[in-house]
N, C-alpha and C. Protein backbone atom coordinates (compact mmCIF):
# COMPACT_ATOMS: atom_id res chain seq x y z
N UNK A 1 -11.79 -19.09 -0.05
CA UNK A 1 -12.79 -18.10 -0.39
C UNK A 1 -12.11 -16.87 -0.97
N UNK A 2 -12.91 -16.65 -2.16
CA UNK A 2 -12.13 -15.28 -2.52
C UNK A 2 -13.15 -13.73 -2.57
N UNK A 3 -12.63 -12.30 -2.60
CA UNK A 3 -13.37 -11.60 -2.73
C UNK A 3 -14.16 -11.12 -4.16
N UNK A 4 -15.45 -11.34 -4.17
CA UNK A 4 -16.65 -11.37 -5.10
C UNK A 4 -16.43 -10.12 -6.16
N UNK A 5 -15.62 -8.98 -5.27
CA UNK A 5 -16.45 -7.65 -5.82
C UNK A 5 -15.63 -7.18 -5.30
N UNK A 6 -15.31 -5.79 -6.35
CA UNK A 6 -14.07 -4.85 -6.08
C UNK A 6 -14.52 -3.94 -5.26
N UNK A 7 -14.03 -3.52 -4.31
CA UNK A 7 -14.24 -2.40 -3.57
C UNK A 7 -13.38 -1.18 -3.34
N UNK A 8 -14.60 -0.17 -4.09
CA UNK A 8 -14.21 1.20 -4.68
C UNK A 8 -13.46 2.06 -3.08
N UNK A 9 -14.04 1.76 -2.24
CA UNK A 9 -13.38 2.15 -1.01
C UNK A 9 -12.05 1.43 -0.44
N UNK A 10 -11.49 0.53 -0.91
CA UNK A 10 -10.67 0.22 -0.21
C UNK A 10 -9.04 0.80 -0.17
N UNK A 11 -8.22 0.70 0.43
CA UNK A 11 -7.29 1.77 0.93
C UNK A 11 -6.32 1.94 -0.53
N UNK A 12 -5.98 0.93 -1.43
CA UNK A 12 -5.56 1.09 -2.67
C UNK A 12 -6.21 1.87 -3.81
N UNK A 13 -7.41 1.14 -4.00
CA UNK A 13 -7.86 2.53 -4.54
C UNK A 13 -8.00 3.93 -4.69
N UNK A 14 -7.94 4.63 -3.05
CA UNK A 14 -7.89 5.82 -2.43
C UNK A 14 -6.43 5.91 -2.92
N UNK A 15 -5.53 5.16 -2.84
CA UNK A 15 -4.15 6.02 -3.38
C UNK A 15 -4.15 6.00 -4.61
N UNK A 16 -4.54 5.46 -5.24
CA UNK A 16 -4.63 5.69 -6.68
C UNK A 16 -5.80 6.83 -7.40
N UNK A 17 -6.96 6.87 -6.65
CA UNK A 17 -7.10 8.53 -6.46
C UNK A 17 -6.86 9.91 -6.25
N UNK A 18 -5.67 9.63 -5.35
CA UNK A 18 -4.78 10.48 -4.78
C UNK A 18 -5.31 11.03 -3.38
N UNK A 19 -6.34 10.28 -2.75
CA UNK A 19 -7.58 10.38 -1.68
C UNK A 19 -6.26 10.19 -0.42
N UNK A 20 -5.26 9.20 -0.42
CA UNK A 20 -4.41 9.23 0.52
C UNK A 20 -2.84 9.37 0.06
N UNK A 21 -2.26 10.06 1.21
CA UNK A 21 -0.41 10.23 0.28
C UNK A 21 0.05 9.36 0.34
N UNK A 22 1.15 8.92 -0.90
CA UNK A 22 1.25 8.24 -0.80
C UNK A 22 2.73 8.68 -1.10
N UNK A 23 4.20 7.95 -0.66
CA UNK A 23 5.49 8.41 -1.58
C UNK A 23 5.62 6.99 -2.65
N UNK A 24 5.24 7.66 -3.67
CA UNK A 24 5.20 6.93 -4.97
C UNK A 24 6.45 6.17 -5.41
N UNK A 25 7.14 5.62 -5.89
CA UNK A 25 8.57 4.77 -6.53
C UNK A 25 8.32 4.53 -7.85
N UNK A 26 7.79 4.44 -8.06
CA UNK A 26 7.30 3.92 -9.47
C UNK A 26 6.11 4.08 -10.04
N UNK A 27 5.74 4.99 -11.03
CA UNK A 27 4.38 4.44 -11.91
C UNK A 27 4.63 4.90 -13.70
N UNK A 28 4.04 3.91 -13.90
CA UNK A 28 3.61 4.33 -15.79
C UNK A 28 1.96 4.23 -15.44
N UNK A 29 1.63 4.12 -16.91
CA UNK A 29 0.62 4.30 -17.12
C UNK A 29 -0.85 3.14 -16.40
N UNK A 30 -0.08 2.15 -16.25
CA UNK A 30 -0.95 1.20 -15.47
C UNK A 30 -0.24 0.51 -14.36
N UNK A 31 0.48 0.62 -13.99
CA UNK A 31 1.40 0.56 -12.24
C UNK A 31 1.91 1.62 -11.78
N UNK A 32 1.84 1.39 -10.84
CA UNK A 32 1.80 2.64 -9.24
C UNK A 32 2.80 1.19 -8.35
N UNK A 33 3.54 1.64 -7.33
CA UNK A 33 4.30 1.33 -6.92
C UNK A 33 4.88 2.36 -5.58
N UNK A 34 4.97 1.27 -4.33
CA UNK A 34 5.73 1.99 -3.38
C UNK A 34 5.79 1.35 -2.16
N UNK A 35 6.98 1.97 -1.49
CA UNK A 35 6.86 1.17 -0.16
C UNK A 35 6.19 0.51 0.73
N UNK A 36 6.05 -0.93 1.33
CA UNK A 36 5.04 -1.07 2.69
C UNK A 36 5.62 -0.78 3.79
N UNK A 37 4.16 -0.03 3.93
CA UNK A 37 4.43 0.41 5.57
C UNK A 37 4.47 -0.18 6.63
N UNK A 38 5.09 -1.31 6.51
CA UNK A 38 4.89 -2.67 7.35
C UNK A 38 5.75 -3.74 7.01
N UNK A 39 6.90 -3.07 6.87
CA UNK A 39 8.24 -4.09 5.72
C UNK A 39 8.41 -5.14 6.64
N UNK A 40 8.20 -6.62 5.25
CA UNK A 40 8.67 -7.61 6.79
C UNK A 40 9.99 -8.69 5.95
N UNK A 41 11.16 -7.09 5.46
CA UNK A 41 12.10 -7.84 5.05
C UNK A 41 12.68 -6.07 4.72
N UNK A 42 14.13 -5.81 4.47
CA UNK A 42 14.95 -4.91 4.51
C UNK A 42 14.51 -3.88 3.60
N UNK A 43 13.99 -4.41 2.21
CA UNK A 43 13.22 -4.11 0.77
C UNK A 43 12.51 -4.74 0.73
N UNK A 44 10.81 -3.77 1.14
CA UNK A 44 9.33 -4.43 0.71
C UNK A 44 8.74 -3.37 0.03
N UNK A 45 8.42 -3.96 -1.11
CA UNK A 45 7.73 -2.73 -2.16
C UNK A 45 6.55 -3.39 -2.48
N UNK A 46 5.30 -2.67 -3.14
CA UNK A 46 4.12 -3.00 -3.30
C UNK A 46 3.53 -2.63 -4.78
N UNK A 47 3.42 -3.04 -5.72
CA UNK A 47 3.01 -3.09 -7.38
C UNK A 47 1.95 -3.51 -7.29
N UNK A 48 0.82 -3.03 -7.92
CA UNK A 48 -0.26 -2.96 -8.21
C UNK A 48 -0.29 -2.15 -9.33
N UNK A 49 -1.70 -2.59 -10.07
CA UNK A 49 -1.98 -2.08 -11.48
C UNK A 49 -3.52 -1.31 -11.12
N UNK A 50 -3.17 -0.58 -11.93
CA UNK A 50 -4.32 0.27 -11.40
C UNK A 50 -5.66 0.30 -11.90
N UNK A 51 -5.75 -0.90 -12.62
CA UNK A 51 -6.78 -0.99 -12.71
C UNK A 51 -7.57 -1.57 -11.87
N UNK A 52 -8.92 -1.33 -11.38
CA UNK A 52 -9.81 -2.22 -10.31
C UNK A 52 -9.46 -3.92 -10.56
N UNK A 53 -8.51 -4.61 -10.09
CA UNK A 53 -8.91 -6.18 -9.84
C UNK A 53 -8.58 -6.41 -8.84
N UNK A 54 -9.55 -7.84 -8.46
CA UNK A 54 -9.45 -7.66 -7.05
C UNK A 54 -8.27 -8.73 -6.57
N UNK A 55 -7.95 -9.44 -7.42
CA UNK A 55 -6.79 -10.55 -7.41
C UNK A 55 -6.05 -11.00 -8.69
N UNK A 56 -5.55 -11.86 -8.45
CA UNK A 56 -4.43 -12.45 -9.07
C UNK A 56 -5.31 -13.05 -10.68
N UNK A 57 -6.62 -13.84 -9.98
CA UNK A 57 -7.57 -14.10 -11.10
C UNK A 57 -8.23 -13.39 -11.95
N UNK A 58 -9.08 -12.10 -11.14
CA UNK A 58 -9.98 -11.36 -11.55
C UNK A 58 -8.58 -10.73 -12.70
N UNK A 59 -7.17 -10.15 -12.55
CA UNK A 59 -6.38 -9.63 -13.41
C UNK A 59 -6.02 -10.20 -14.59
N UNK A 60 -5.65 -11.91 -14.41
CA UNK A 60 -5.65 -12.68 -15.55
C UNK A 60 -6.69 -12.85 -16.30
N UNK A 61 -7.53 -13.32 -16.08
CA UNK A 61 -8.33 -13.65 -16.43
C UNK A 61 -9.59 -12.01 -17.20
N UNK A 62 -9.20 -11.04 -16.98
CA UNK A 62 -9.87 -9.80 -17.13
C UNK A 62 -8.63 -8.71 -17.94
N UNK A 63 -7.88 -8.41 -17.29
CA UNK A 63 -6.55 -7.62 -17.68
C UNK A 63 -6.35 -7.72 -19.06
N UNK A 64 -5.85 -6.59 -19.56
CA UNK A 64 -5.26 -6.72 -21.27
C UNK A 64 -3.82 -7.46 -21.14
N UNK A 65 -3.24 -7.91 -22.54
CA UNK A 65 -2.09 -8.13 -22.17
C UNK A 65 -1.05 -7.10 -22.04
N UNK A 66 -1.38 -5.81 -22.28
CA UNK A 66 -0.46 -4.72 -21.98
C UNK A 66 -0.34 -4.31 -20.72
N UNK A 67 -1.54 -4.46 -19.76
CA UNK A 67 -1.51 -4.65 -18.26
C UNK A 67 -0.88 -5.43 -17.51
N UNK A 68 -1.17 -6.54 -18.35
CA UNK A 68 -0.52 -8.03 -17.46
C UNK A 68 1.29 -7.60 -17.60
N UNK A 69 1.53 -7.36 -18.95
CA UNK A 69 3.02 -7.19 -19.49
C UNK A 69 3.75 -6.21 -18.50
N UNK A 70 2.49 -4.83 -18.45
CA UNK A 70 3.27 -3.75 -17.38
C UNK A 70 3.60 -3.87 -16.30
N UNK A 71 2.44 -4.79 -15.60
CA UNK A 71 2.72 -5.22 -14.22
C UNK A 71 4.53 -5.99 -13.90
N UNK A 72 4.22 -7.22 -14.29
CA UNK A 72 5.64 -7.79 -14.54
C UNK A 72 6.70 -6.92 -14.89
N UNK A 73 6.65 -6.26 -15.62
CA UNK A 73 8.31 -5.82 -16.30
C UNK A 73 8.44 -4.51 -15.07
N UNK A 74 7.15 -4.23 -14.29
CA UNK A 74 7.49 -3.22 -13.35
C UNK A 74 8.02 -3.58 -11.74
N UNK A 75 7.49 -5.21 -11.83
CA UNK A 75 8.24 -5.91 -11.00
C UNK A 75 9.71 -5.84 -11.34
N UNK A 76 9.87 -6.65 -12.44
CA UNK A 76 11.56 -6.60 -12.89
C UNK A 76 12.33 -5.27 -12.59
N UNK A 77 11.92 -4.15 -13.04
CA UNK A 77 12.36 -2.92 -12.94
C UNK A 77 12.40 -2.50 -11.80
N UNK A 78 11.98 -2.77 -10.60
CA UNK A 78 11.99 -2.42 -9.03
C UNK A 78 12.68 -3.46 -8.59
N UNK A 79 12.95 -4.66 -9.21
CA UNK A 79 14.03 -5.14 -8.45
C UNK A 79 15.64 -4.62 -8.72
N UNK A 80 15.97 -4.15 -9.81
CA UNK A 80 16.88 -3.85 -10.28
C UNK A 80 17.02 -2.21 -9.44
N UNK A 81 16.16 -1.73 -9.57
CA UNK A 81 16.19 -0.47 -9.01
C UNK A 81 16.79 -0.34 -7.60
N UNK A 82 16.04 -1.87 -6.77
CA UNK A 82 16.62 -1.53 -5.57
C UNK A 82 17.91 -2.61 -5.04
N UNK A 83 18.23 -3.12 -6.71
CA UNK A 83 19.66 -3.67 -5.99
C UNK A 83 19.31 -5.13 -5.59
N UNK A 84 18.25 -5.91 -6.00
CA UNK A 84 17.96 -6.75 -4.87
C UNK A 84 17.81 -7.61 -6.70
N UNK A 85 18.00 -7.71 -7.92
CA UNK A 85 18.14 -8.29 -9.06
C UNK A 85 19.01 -10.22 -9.05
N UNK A 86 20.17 -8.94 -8.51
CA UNK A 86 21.44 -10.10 -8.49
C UNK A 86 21.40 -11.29 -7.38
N UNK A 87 21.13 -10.74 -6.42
CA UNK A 87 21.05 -11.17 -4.80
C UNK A 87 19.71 -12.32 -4.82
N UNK A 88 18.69 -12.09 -5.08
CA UNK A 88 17.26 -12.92 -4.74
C UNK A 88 16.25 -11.79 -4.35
N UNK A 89 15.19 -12.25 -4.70
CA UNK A 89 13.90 -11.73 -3.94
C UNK A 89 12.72 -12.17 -3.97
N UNK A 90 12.26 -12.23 -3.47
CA UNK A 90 10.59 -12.83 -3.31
C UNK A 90 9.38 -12.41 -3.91
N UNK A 91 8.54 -12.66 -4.86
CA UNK A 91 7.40 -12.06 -5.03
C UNK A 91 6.37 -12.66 -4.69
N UNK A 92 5.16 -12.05 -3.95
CA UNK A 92 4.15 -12.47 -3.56
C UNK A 92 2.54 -11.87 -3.78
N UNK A 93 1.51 -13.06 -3.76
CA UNK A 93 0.28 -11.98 -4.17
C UNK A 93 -0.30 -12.93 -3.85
N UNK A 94 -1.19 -12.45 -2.53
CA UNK A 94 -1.87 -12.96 -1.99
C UNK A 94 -3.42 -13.26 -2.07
N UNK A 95 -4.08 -14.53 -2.48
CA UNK A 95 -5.33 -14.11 -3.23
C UNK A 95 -6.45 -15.01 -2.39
N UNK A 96 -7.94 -14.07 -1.91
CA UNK A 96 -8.45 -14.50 -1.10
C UNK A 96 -8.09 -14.87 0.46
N UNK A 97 -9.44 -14.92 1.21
CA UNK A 97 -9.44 -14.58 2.76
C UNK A 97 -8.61 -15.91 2.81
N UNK A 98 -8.14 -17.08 1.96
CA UNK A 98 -7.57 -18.26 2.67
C UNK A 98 -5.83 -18.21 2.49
N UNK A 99 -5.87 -17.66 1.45
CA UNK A 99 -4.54 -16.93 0.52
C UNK A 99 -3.79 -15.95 1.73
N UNK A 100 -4.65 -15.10 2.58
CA UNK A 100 -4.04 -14.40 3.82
C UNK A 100 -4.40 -12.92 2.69
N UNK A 101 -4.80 -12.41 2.09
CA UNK A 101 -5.40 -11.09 1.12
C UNK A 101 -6.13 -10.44 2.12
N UNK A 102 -5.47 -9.05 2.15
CA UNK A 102 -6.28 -8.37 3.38
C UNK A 102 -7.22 -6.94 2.62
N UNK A 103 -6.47 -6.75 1.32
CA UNK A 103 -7.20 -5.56 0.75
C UNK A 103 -7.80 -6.22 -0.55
N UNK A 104 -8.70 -6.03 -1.04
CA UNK A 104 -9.28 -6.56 -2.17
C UNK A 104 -8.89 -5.57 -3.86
N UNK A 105 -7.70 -5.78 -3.60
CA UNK A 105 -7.00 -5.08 -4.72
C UNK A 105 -5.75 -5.74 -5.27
N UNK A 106 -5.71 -6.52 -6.25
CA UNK A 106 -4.31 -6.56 -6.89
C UNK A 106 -3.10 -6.04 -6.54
N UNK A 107 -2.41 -6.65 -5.80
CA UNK A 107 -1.00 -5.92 -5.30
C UNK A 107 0.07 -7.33 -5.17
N UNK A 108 1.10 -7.49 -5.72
CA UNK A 108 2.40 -7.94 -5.42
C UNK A 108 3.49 -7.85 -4.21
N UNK A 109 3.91 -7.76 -3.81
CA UNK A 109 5.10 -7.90 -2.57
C UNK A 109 6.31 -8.51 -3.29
N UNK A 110 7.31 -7.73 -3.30
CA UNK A 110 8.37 -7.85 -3.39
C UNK A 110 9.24 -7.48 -2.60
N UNK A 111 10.17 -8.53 -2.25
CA UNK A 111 10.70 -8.46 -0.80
C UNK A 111 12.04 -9.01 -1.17
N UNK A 112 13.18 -8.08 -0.14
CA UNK A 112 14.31 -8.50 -0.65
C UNK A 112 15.34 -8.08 0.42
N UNK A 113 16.54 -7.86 0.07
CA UNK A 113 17.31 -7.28 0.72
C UNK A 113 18.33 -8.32 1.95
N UNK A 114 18.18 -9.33 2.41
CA UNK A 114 18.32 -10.18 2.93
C UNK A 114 17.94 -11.46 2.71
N UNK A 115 18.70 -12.90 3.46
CA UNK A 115 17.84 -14.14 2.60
C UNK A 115 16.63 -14.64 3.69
N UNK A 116 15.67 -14.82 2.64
CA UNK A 116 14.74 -15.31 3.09
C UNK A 116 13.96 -16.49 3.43
């Protein structure tokens, strides 16, 4: 099952409002980027595009390709940033309640720092 409908309230959005603080790592013009507060690896960072999608689909399938392009190369660029390029790292994006997706917003996980 996936989520239907973007929701303007949910906790990503509010940081991309600036509704909650956030310490930022990264943004251009369509990614925002920054730590989870809930690292479940040495380096866990969180990329999202800021535009409203609510997954992995709603972005492909909706997203320009200058969105889709930014997202990725801002992945690439945060791995390098934090050292974790050479070594390995994980990317993840979790889509729908079966997928394990807890916020209904486009976001990545990149996880690193140790092997996984």
């Amino acid at each position: 099952m996936a989520y239907k409908t973007y929701d303007n309230d949910n906790i990503f959005a509010k940081i991309l409002r600036k509704e909650i603080p956030c310490d930022i790592i990264f943004e251009n013009n369509h990614v925002i980027a920054f730590k989870d507060l809930h690292p479940k690896a040495p380096i866990h960072l969180l990329a999202l595009p800021k535009g409203a999608y609510v997954d992995m689909s709603d972005f492909t399938n909706n997203a320009s390709t200058e969105e889709i392009a930014a997202l990725f190369r801002a992945v690439g660029e945060l791995a390098k940033t934090y050292g974790i390029n050479d070594s390995g790292y994980r990317i993840i994006s979790n889509c729908g309640i079966d997928g394990g997706q807890e916020i209904p917003h486009l976001h990545i996980h990149i996880l690193g720092g140790k092997q996984l």
